[in-house]
Protein backbone atom coordinates (compact mmCIF):
# COMPACT_ATOMS: atom_id res chain seq x y z
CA UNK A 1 109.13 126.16 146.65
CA UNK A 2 109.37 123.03 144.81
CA UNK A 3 108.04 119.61 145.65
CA UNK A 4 111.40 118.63 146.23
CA UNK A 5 112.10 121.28 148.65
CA UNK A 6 109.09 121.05 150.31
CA UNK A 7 109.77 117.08 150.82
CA UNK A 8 113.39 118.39 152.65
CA UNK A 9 111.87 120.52 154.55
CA UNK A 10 109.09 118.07 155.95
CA UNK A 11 111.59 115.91 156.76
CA UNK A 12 113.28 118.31 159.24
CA UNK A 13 109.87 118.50 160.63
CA UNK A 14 109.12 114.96 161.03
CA UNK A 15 112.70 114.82 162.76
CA UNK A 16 111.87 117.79 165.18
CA UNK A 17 108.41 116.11 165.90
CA UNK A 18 109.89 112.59 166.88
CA UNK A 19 112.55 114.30 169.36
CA UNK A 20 109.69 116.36 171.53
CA UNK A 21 107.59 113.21 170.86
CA UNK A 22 110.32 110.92 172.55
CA UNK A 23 110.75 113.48 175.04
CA UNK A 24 107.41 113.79 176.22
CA UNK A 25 107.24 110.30 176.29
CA UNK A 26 110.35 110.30 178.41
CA UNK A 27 109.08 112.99 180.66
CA UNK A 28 105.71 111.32 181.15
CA UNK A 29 107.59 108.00 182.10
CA UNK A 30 109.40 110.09 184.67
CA UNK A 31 106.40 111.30 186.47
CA UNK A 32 103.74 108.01 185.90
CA UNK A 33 101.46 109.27 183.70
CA UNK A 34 102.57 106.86 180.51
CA UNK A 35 100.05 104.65 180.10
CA UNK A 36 101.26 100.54 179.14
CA UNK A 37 98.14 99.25 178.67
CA UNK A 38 96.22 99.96 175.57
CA UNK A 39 96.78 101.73 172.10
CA UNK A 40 95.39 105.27 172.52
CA UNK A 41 96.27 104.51 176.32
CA UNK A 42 98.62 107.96 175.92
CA UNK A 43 97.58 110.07 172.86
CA UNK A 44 96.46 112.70 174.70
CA UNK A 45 100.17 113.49 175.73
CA UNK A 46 100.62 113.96 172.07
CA UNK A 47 97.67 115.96 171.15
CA UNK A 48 99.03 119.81 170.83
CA UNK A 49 102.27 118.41 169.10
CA UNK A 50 100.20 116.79 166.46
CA UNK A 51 98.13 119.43 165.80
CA UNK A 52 101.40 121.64 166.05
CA UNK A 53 102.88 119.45 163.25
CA UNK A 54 99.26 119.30 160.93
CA UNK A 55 100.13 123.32 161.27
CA UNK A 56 103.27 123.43 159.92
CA UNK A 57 102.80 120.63 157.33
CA UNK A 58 99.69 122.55 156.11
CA UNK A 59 101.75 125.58 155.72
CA UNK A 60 104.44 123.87 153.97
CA UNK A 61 102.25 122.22 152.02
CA UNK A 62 100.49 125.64 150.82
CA UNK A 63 103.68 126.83 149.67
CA UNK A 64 104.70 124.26 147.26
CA UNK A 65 104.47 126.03 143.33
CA UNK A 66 102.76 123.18 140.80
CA UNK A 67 104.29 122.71 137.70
């Protein structure tokens, strides 16, 4: 996979991870557990998604050929 490739593909990826982002926020909001005070106030909400999206960014990443 090229660089190029790899940079389309992340993209999707990035996309994906700010729709279940915005709808755990949403969900969250629903049920009072969002947070409105503070920065890291709701990061915990967000914890397996980021490390679900460090997964498949390091696996994307591995499969980029160098030229």
């Amino acid at each position: 996979m090229t660089r190029e490739q790899a940079n389309r593909e992340a993209k999707k990826i990035y996309e994906e991870w700010i729709k279940e982002r915005e709808e755990i926020e949403i969900k969250a909001k629903s049920e009072g557990k969002w947070v409105t005070g503070g920065l890291d106030g709701n990061n915990h909400l967000f914890r397996e998604l980021n490390n679900k999206l460090k997964e498949k960014l390091a696996r994307l990443d591995s499969m980029i050929e160098e030229k």
